[in-house]
Protein backbone atom coordinates (compact mmCIF):
# COMPACT_ATOMS: atom_id res chain seq x y z
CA UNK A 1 51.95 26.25 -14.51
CA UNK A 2 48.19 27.24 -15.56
CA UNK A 3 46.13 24.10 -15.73
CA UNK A 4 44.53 23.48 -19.03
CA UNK A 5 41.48 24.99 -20.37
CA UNK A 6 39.23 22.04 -19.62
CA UNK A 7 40.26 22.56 -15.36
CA UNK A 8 39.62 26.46 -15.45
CA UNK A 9 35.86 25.85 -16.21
CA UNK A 10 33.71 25.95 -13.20
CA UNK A 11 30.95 22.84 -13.24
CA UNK A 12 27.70 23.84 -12.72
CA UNK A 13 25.87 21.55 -10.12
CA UNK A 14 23.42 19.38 -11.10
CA UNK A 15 20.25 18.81 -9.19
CA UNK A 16 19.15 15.63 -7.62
CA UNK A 17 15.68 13.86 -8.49
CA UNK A 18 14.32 13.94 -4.60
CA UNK A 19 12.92 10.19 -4.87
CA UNK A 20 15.64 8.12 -6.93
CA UNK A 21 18.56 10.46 -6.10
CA UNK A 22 19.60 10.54 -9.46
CA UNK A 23 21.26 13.27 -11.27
CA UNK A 24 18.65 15.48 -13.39
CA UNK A 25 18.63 19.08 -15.41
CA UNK A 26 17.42 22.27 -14.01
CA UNK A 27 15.08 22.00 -16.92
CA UNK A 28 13.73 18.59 -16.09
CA UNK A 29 9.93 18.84 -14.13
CA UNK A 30 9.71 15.44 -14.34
CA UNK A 31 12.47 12.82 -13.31
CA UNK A 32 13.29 10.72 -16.38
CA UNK A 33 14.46 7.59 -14.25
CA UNK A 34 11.44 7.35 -11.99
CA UNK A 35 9.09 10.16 -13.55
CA UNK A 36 8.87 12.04 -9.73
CA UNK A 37 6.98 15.16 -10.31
CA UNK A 38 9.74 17.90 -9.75
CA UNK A 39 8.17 21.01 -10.08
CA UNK A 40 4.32 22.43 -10.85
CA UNK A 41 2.40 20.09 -12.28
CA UNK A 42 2.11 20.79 -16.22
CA UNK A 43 -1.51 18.90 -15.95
CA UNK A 44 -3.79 16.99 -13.52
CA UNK A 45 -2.56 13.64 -12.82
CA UNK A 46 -4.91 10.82 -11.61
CA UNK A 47 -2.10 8.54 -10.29
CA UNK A 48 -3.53 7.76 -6.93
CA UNK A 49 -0.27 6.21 -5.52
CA UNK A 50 2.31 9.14 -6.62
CA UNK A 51 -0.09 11.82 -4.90
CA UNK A 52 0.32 9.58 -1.97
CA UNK A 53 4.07 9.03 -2.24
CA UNK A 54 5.00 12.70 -2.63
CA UNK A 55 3.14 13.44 1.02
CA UNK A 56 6.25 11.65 2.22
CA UNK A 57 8.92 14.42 3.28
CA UNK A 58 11.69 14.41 0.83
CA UNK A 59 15.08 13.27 2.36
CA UNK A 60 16.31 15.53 4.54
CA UNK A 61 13.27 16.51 6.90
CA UNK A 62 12.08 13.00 7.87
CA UNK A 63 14.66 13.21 11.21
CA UNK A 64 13.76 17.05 12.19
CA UNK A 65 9.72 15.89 12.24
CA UNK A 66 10.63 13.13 14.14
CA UNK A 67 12.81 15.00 16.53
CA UNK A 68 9.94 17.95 16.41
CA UNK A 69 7.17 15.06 17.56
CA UNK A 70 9.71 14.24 19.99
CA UNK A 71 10.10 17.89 21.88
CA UNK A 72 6.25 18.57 21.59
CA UNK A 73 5.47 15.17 23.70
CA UNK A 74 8.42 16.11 25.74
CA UNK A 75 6.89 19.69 26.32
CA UNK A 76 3.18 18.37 26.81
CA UNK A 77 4.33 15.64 29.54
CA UNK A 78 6.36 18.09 31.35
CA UNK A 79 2.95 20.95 31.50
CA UNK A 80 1.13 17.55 32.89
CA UNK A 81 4.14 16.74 35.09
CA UNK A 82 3.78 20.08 36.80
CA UNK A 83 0.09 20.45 37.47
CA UNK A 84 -1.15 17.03 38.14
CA UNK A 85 1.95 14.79 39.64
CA UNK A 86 3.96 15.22 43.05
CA UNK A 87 7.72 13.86 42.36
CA UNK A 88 10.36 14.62 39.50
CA UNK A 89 11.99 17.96 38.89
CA UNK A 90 10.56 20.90 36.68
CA UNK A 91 12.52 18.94 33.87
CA UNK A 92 11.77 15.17 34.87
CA UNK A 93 9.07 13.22 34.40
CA UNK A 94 8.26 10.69 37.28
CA UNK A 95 6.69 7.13 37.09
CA UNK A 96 2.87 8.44 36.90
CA UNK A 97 3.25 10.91 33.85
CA UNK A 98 5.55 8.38 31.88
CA UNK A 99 2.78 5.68 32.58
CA UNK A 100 -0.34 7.93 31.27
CA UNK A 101 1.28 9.09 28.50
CA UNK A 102 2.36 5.50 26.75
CA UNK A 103 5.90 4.35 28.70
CA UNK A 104 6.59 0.60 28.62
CA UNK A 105 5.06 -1.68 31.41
CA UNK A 106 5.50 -4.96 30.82
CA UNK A 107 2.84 -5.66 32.82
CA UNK A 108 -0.22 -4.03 31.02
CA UNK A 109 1.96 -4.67 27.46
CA UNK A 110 0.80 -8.34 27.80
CA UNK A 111 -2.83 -8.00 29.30
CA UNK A 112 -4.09 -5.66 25.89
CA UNK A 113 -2.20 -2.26 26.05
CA UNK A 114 0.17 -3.74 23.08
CA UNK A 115 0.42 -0.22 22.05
CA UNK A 116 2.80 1.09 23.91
CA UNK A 117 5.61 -0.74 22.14
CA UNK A 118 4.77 2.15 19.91
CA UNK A 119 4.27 4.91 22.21
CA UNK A 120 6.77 3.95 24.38
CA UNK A 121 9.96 5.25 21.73
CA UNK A 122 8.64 8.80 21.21
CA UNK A 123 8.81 9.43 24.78
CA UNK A 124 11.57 10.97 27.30
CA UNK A 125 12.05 10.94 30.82
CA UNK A 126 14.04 13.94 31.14
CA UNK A 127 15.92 16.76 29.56
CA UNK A 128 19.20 15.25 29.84
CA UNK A 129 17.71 11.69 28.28
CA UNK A 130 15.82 13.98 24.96
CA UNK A 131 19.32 15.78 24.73
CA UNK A 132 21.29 12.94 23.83
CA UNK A 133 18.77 11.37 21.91
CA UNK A 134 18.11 13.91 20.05
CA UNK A 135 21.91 14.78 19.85
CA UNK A 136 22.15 11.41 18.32
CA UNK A 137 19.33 11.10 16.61
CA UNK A 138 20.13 14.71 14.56
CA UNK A 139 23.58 13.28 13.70
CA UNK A 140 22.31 9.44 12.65
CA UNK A 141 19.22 10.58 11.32
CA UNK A 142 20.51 12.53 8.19
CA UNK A 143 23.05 8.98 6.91
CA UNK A 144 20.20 7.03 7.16
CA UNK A 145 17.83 9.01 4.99
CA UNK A 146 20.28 9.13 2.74
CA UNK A 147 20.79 5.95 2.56
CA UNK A 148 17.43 4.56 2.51
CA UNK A 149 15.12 7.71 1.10
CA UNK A 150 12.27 8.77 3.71
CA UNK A 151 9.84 5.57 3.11
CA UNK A 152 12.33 3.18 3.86
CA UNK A 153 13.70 5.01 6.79
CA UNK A 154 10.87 5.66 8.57
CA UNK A 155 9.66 1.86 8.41
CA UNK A 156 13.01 0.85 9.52
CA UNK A 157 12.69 3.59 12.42
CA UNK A 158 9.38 1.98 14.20
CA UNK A 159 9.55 -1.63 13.30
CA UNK A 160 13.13 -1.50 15.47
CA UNK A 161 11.51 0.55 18.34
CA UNK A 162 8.39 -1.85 18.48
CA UNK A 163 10.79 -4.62 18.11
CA UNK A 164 13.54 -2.86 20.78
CA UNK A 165 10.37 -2.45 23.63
CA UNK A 166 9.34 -5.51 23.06
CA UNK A 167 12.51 -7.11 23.45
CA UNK A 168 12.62 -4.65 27.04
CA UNK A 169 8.99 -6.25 27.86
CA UNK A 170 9.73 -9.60 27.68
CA UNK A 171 13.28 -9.22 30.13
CA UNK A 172 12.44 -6.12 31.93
CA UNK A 173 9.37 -5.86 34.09
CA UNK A 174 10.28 -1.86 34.40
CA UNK A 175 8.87 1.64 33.35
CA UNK A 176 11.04 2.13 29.80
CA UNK A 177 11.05 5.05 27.37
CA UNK A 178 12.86 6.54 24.86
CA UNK A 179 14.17 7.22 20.91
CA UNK A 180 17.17 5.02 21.76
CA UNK A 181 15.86 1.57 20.76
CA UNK A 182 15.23 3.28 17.07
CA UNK A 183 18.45 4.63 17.16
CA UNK A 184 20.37 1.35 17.90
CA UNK A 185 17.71 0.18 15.12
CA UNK A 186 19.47 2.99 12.60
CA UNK A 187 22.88 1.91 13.70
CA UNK A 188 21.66 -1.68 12.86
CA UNK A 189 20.53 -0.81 9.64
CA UNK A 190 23.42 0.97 8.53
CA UNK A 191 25.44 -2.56 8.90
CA UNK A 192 23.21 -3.88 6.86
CA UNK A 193 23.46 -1.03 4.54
CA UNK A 194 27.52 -1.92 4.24
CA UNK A 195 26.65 -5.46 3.98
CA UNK A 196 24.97 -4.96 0.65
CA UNK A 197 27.25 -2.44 -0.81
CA UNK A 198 29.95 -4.63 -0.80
CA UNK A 199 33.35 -3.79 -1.46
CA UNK A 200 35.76 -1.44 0.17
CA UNK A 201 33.01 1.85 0.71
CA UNK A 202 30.77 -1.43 1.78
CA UNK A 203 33.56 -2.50 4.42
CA UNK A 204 33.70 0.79 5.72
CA UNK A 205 30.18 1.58 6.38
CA UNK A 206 29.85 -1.82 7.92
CA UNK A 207 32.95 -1.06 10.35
CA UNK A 208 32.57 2.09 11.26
CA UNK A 209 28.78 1.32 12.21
CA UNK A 210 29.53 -2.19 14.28
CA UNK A 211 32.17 0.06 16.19
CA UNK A 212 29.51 2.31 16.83
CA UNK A 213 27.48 -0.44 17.69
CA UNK A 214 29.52 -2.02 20.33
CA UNK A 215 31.49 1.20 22.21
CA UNK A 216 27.23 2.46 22.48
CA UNK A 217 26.55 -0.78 24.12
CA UNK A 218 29.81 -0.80 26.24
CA UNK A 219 29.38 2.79 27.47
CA UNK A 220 25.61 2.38 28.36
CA UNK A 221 26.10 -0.65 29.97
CA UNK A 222 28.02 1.15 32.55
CA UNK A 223 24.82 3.48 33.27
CA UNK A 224 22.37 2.72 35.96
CA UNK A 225 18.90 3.03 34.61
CA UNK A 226 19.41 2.16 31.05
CA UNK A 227 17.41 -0.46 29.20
CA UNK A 228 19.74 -2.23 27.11
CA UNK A 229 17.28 -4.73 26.24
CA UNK A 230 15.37 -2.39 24.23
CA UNK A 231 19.21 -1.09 22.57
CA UNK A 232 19.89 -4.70 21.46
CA UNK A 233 16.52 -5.44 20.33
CA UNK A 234 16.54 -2.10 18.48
CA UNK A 235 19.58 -3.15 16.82
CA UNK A 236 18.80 -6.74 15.56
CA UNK A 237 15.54 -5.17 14.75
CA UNK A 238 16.40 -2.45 12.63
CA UNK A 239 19.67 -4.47 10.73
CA UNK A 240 16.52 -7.60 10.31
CA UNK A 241 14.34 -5.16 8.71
CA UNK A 242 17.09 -3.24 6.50
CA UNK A 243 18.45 -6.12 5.52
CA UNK A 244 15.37 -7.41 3.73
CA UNK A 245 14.11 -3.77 2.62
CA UNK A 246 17.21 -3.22 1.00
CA UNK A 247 18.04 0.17 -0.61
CA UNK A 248 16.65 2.38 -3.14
CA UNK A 249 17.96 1.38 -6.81
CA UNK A 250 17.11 3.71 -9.83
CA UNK A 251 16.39 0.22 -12.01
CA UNK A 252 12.91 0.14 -9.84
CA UNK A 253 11.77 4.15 -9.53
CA UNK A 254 8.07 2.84 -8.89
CA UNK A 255 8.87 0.65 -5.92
CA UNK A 256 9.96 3.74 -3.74
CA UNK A 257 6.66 5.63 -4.31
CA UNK A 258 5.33 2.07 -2.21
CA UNK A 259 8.07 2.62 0.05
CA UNK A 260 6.75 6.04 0.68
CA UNK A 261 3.42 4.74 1.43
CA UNK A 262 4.77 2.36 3.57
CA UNK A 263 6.38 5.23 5.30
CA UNK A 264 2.84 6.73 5.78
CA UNK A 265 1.45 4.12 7.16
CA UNK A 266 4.00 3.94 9.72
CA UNK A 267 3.03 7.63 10.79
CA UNK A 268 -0.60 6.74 10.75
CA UNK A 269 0.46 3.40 12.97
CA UNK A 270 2.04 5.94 15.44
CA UNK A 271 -0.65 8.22 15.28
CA UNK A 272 -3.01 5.94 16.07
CA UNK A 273 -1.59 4.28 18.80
CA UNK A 274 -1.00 7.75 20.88
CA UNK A 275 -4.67 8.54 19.78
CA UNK A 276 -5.73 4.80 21.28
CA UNK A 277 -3.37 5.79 24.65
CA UNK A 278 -5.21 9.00 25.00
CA UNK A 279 -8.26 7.10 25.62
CA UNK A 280 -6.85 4.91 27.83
CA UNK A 281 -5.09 7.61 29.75
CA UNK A 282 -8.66 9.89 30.00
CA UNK A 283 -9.98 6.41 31.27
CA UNK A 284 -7.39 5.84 33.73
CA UNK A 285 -7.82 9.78 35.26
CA UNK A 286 -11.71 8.89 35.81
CA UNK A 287 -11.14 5.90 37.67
């Protein structure tokens, strides 16, 4: 039986606005909801806090630049690894390169080097310990951008690292690195996420990710060398944070331009820790 007239038409899809994720026309160059410059500027604009906002990456490419900081610090500490350090495979990092280039030690945490609570979640120990992450991270990465638009996302990301290694300082004395705490920080905010979406999509979300939450902790938990301090404190921190920060809502377009700010200031924060490191590391090879 042919279907009627109406079902034979194909739909045309419909862009989406890249900062409110609302539905716009091909024709629009500026969103109507939260007037986002879509395409070539028609004339100079002197809004100093949407030229900021649109340096953000649109959703979408936040998680590959974070995973593509990740594998050039991965490739840098392994060229250091291999000229300057006896111990740890072609691969592996050992104790000495993880310290110099910003791993957690509780010790020098609390006598001034605060900054590697930062430092400390962009860094890997070892091609098997990026892998996953970055298997993880890859998968994770994407929902959460979606749910929260770049800005948010990359706040949420850092804050529940910092808060993860810091949680690892104050109850493990040891050497800790890794994305991990940020990820159990995504995991946590994606609870929250279902939390304030209520109803039955809201009950899912929230399910699926507390299952996630709790077979990641059960599994690791069975794996020697694993700093589940940082995991849990990268999961209350990142489900704290999203909780508050909420999601983006097209009834307030100019609050995620701030968002996006925010978002850069995180990336300047990072940048300025591993800047700060540098100089202590350069320090530490004189002495």
């Amino acid at each position: 039986m042919p279907l009627p007239p109406l079902y034979n038409q194909s739909v045309e899809p419909r862009p989406i606005c890249p900062n409110c994720r609302a539905f716009i026309s091909k024709a629009d160059r500026v969103c109507p909801y939260c007037e986002f410059q879509i395409g070539p500027a028609l004339a100079p604009t002197l809004d100093a806090t949407r030229t900021l906002a649109s340096l953000m990456p649109q959703d979408g490419q936040l998680t590959v630049y974070i995973l593509a900081v990740n594998g050039f610090l991965y490739l840098a500490m392994i060229l250091f690894n291999q000229q300057n350090t006896i111990g740890g495979g072609s691969l592996d990092m050992n104790g000495i390169t993880l310290f110099l280039f910003g791993a957690k030690e509780s010790s020098y945490v609390f006598h001034g080097e605060w900054w590697r609570l930062v430092t400390a979640g962009f860094l890997h120990a070892g091609i098997l310990h990026i892998g996953m992450n970055s298997w993880s991270l890859y998968n994770l990465g994407a929902q959460a951008e979606e749910a929260f638009g770049s800005g948010r996302m990359l706040v949420i990301y850092v804050v529940s690292s910092v808060v993860g290694f810091l949680a690892s300082a104050i109850f493990s004395p040891s050497l800790s690195v890794g994305a991990s705490a940020a990820i159990f920080g995504l995991v946590g905010a994606m609870i929250a996420f279902g939390i304030h979406q209520r109803g039955a999509f809201g009950n899912y979300i929230k399910s699926a990710y507390i299952s996630t939450a709790v077979i990641s902790l059960v599994m690791t938990g069975f794996i020697g060398q694993i700093d589940n301090y940082a995991h849990l404190g990268g999961l209350a921190g990142g489900f704290a944070i999203a909780y508050i920060v909420g999601h983006p809502s097209l009834s307030q377009p100019r609050q995620e331009r701030y968002w996006n700010i925010a978002g850069l200031a995180a990336a300047a924060a990072v940048l300025f820790c591993f800047v700060i490191q540098l100089l202590a590391t350069l320090k530490y090879l004189r002495s």
